[in-house]
Structures are given as structure tokens and as C-alpha cells.
Protein backbone atom coordinates (compact mmCIF):
# COMPACT_ATOMS: atom_id res chain seq x y z
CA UNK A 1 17.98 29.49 19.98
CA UNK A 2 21.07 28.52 18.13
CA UNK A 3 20.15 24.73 16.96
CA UNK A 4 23.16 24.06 15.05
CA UNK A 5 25.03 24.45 18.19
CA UNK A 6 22.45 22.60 20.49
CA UNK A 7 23.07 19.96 17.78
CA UNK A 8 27.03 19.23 17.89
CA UNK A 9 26.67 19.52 22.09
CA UNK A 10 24.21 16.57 21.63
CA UNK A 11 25.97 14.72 19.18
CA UNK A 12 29.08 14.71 20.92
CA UNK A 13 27.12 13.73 24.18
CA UNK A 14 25.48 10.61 22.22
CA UNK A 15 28.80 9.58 20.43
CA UNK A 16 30.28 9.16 24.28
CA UNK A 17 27.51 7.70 25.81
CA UNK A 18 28.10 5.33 22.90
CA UNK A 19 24.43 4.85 22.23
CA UNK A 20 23.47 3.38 18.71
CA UNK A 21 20.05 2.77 16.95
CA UNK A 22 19.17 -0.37 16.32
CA UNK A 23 20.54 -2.14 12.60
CA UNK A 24 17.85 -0.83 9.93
CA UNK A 25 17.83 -4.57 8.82
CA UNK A 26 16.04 -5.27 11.93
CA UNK A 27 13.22 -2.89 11.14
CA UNK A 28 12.96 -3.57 7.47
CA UNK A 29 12.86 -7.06 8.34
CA UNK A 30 10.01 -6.36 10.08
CA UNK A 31 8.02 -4.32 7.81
CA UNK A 32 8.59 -6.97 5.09
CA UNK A 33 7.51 -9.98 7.22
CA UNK A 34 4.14 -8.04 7.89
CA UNK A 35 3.64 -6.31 4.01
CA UNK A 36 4.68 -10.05 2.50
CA UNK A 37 2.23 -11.73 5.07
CA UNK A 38 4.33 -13.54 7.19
CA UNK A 39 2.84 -14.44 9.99
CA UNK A 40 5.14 -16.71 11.96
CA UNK A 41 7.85 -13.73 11.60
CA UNK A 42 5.74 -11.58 12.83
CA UNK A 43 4.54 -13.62 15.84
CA UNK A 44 7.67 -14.41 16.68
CA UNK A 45 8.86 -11.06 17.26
CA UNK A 46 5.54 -9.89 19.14
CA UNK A 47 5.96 -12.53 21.48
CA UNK A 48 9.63 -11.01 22.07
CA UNK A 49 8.16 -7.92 22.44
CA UNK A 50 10.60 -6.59 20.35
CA UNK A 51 9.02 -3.46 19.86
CA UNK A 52 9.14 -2.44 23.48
CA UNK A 53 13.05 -3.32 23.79
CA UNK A 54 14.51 -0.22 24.97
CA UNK A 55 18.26 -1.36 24.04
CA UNK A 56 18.14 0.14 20.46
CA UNK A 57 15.10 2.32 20.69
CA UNK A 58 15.92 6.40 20.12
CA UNK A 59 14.62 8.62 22.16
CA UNK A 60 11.83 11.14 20.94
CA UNK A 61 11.06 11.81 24.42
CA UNK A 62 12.08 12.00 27.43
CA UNK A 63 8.77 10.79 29.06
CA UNK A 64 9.50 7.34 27.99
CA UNK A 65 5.33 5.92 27.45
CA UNK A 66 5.16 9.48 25.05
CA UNK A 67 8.54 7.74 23.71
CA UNK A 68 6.96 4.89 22.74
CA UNK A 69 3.79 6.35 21.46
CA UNK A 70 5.79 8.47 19.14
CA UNK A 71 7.67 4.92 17.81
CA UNK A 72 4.47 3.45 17.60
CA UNK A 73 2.93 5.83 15.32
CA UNK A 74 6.15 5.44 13.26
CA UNK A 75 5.73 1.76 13.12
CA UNK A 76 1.92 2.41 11.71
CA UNK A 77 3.33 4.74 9.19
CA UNK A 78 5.72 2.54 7.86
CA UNK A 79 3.84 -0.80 7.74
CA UNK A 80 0.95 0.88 5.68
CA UNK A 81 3.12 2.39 3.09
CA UNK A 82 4.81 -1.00 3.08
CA UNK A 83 1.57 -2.70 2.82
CA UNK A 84 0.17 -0.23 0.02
CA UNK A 85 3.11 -0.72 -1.64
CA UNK A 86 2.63 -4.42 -1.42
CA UNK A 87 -1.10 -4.75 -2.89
CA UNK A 88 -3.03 -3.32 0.33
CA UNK A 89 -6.28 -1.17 -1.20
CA UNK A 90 -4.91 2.37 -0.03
CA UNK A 91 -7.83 3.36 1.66
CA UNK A 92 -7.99 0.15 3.34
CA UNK A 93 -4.65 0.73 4.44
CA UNK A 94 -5.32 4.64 5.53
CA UNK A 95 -8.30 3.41 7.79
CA UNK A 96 -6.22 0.38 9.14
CA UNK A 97 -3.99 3.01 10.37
CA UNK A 98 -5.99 5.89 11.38
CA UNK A 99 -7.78 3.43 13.75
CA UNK A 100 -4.39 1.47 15.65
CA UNK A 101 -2.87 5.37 16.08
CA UNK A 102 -6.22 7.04 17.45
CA UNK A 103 -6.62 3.30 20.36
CA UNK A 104 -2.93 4.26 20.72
CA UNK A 105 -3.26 8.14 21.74
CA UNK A 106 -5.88 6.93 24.59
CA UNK A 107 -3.51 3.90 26.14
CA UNK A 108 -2.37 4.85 28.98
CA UNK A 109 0.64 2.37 29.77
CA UNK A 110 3.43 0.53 27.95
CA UNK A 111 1.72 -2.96 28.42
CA UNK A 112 -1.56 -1.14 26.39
CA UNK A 113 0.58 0.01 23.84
CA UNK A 114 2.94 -3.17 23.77
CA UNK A 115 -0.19 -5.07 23.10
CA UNK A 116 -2.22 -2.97 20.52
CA UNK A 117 1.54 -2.69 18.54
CA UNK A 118 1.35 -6.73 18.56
CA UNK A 119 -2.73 -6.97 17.60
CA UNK A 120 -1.95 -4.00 14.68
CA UNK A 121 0.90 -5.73 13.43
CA UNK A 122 -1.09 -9.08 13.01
CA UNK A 123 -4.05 -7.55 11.90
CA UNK A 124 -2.00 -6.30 9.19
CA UNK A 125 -0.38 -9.15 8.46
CA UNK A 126 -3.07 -11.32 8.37
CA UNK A 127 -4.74 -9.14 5.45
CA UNK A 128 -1.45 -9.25 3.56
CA UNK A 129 -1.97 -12.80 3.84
CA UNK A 130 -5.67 -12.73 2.34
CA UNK A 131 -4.21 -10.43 -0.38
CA UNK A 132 -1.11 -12.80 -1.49
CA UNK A 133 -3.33 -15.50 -1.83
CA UNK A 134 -5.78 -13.51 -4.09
CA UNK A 135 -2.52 -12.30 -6.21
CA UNK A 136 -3.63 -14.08 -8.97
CA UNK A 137 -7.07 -11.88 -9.45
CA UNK A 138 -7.30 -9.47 -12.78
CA UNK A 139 -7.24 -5.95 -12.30
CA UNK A 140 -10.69 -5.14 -13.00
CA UNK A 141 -11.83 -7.26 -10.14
CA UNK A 142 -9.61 -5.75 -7.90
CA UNK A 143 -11.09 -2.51 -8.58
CA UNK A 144 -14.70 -3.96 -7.98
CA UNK A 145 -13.54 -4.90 -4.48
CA UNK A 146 -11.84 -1.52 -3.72
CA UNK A 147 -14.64 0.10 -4.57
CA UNK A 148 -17.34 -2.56 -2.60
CA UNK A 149 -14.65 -1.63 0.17
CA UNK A 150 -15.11 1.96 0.06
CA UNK A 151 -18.64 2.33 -0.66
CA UNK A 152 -20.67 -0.10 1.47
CA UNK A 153 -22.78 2.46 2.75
CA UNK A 154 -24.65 3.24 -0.69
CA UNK A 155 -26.82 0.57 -2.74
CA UNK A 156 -23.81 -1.03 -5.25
CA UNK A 157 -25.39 -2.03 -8.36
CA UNK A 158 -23.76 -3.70 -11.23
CA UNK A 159 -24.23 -1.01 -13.42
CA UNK A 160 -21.94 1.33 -10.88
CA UNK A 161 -19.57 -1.43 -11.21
CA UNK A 162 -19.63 -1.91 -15.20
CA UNK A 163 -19.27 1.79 -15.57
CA UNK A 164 -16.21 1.88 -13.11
CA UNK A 165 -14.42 -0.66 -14.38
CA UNK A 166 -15.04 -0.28 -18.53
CA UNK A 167 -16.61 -3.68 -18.74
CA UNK A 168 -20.42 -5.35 -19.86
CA UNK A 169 -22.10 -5.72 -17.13
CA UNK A 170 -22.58 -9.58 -18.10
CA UNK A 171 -18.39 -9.86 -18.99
CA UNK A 172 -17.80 -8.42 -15.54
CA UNK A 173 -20.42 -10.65 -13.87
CA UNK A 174 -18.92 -13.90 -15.52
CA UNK A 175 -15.06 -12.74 -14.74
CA UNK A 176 -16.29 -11.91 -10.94
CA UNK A 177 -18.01 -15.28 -10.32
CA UNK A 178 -14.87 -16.89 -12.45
CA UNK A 179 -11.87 -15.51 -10.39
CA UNK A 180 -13.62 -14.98 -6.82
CA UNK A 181 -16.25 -17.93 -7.28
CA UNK A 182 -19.26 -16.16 -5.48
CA UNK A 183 -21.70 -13.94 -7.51
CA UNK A 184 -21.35 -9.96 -7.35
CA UNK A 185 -24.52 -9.36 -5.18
CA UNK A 186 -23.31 -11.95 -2.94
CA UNK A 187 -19.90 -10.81 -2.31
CA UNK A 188 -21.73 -7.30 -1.74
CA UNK A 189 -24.10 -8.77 1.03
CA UNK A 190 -20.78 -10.40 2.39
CA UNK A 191 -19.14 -7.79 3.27
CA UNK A 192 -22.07 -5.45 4.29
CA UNK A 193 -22.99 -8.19 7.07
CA UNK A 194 -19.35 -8.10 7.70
CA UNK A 195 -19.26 -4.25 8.11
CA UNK A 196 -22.87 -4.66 10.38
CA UNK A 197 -21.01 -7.09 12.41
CA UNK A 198 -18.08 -4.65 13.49
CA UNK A 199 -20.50 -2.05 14.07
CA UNK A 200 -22.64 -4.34 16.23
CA UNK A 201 -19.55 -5.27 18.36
CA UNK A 202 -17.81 -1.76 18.67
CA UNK A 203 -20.56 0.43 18.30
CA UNK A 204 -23.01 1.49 19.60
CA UNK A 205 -25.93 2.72 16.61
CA UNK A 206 -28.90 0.93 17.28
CA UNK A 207 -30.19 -1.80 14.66
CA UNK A 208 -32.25 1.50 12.40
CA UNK A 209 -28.84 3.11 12.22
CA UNK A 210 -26.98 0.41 11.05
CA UNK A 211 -29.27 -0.58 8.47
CA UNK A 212 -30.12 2.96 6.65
CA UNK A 213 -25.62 3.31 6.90
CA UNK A 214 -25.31 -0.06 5.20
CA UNK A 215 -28.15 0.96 2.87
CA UNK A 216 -30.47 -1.76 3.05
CA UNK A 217 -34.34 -1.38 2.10
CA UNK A 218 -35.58 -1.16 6.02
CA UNK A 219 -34.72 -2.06 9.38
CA UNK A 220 -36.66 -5.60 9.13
CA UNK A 221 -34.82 -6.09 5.91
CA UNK A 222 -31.50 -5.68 7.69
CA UNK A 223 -32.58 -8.11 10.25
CA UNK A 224 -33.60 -11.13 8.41
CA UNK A 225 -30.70 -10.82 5.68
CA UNK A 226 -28.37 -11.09 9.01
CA UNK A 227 -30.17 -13.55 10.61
CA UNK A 228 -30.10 -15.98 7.69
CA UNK A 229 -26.27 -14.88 6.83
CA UNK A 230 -25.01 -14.76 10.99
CA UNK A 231 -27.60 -17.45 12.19
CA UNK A 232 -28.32 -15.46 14.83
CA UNK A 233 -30.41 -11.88 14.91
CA UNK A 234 -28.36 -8.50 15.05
CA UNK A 235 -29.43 -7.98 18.69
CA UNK A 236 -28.48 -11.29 19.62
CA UNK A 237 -25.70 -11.03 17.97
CA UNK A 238 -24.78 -7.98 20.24
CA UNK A 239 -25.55 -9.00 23.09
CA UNK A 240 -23.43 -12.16 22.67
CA UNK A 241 -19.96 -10.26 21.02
CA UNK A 242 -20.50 -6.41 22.22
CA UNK A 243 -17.10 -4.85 23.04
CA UNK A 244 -15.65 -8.86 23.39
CA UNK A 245 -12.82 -8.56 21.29
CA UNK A 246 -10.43 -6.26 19.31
């Protein structure tokens, strides 16, 4: 196959049909309203489906919902490194989009896509926003809460922490409660009964599973710590969210 050639015949076809990409502002634009955490910009444009605008759009394929899958995994690619690059934990980031691109590869229209491209974009956003307000937080801290983030399914103790960030484990305990205003156990159990409440609503492990992942004493453990954190048990908790809601 003689590419260079298949190349200039398609170039010169483009160049006639006098089809041009969209402005590169327009993208970047975009990418910088959701990495900076602006949410109105990025509203905005979902709600003129801007993304799905053909007039603009190149063509990666010629089956034109593949097309748009292809553009949407482009669009994931570039708003994470945009966000990393922006203060986004990078494994945050990496799981943000490994989960929007693997929903994408099972929609099955342009309407699913259209509307998973609008509820990533202002999911990332919206942590952006969390993450520009908390700007002002010391380094060691944010390396506490990367690594809460990453390792919710083993027992944290402040000695893990102390040792991972270089500090006392009383200087580190002070500076936590100081810059965050919640103690370091407690911002622990926050985001464990956070991480028990996805799994509740978009799994489907059963209550045992969920507590040995989240690495709490026992099952009955799990249940009242929820209960008095949710207000309501984990399996009425279920039964009330289950599957309600991205």
C-alpha cells in the first residue's frame, strides 16, 4: 500500500471539499473551562451540545457513532491531562477516565454518548472546583489525601501517614485538623462511607464484601458506622439509591 500517495489523493480531495477542523481555541477553551473549574462554561456548552456538532468535527470514521466514540475518548484524554496538570491527584484522574471511556465503549447511540460526554465533563469539572477551592492546602496534606484516595481498602493509620509524608505523627495531626478542619480518622471514615456508598449504588457486592474491601473490623461494624454517618442502614440505603443515578 503506498500511503504517501493515498495521502496527497486525500488531501487534495479535503482541500476541495473545503472542509476545515474546528479553531483549536474552541477546544482549548474547553479543556481550560473544565481543568480551571468552570462550571457555567462548561454547562453552557453541554447544553449546546457542542460536542456532537458535526460542522467542525474530523472524521476518524466513516461509521459516524464509531466517529464520535473515537472523539470522545479524545476528549477524556485531554481533559485528564489538563486536569492533572491543573492539581487533579493523577490516579484520581486515571480512574475518572478509565471509567467515562469503558460506559462509552457499551453506548450504543449518539444521544448515550452526547449525554455521558456532558455528565464526564461536569463530573470533572465539578472536582476541579473542589480542588481550586482547597488550593491553599500545604503539600504534605495533599499527599495524605492522595494517598487516603488510593488506599481506602487497607486500615490507614497515622503512623502510615507520618512515615509517608516525613512528619510527627502529632505535627501532621495538628496541620491536618488546621488546614482541612476535621480530624485524620474522621476524614478517613469520610471517605470510606463515601466509597461504600458508590459501591452500594453501582454495585452489586453484598454488605460482607463491602466491608472486608473497605477494611473495617466486621460486617456489623460496617453497618452501624454507616448507619450513624448515612442515617440510614447500608441495605436501606440500597434499596432506596441502587442503580438511581450516574
Amino acid at each position: 500500500m503506498n500511503l504517501r500517495k493515498e495521502w496527497y489523493e486525500q488531501e487534495l480531495k479535503k482541500s476541495e471539499e473545503a472542509l476545515i477542523h474546528r479553531p483549536l481555541e474552541e477546544e482549548y477553551s474547553f479543556y481550560q473551562a473544565v481543568s480551571s473549574g468552570d462550571m457555567n462554561f462548561v454547562q453552557e456548552n453541554c447544553n449546546h451540545n457542542t460536542f456532537t456538532n458535526p460542522e467542525g468535527m474530523g472524521i476518524l470514521s466513516t461509521n459516524s457513532l464509531i466517529n464520535l466514540k473515537y472523539h470522545f475518548v479524545i476528549t477524556v484524554a485531554m481533559i485528564t491531562r489538563q486536569c492533572v496538570k491543573a492539581g487533579m491527584e493523577l490516579e484520581q484522574a486515571y480512574r475518572l477516565s478509565d471509567f467515562y471511556i469503558l460506559k462509552m465503549d457499551s453506548c450504543k447511540s449518539v444521544e448515550e454518548i452526547s449525554q455521558l460526554h456532558h455528565s464526564m465533563a461536569l463530573d470533572f469539572t465539578g472536582k476541579m472546583t473542589l480542588i481550586k477551592k482547597n488550593s491553599a492546602i500545604s503539600k504534605p496534606i495533599v499527599l495524605c489525601m492522595d494517598f487516603i484516595y488510593s488506599h481506602l481498602n487497607t486500615k490507614i493509620t497515622m503512623q502510615v501517614l507520618s512515615k509517608y509524608t516525613n512528619l510527627s505523627p502529632s505535627y501532621l495531626s495538628r496541620l491536618f485538623k488546621k488546614e482541612l478542619g476535621i480530624s485524620i480518622s474522621d476524614y478517613i471514615l469520610e471517605k470510606k462511607i463515601e466509597k461504600a456508598e458508590n459501591l452500594l449504588k453501582y454495585s452489586d457486592y453484598s454488605l460482607i464484601d463491602i466491608a472486608n474491601y473497605l477494611a473495617f473490623s466486621s460486617q456489623s461494624h460496617f453497618i452501624q458506622t454507616f448507619k450513624k454517618t448515612v442515617g440510614l442502614t447500608p441495605s436501606k440505603y440500597r434499596n432506596q439509591f441502587y442503580h438511581t443515578s450516574w
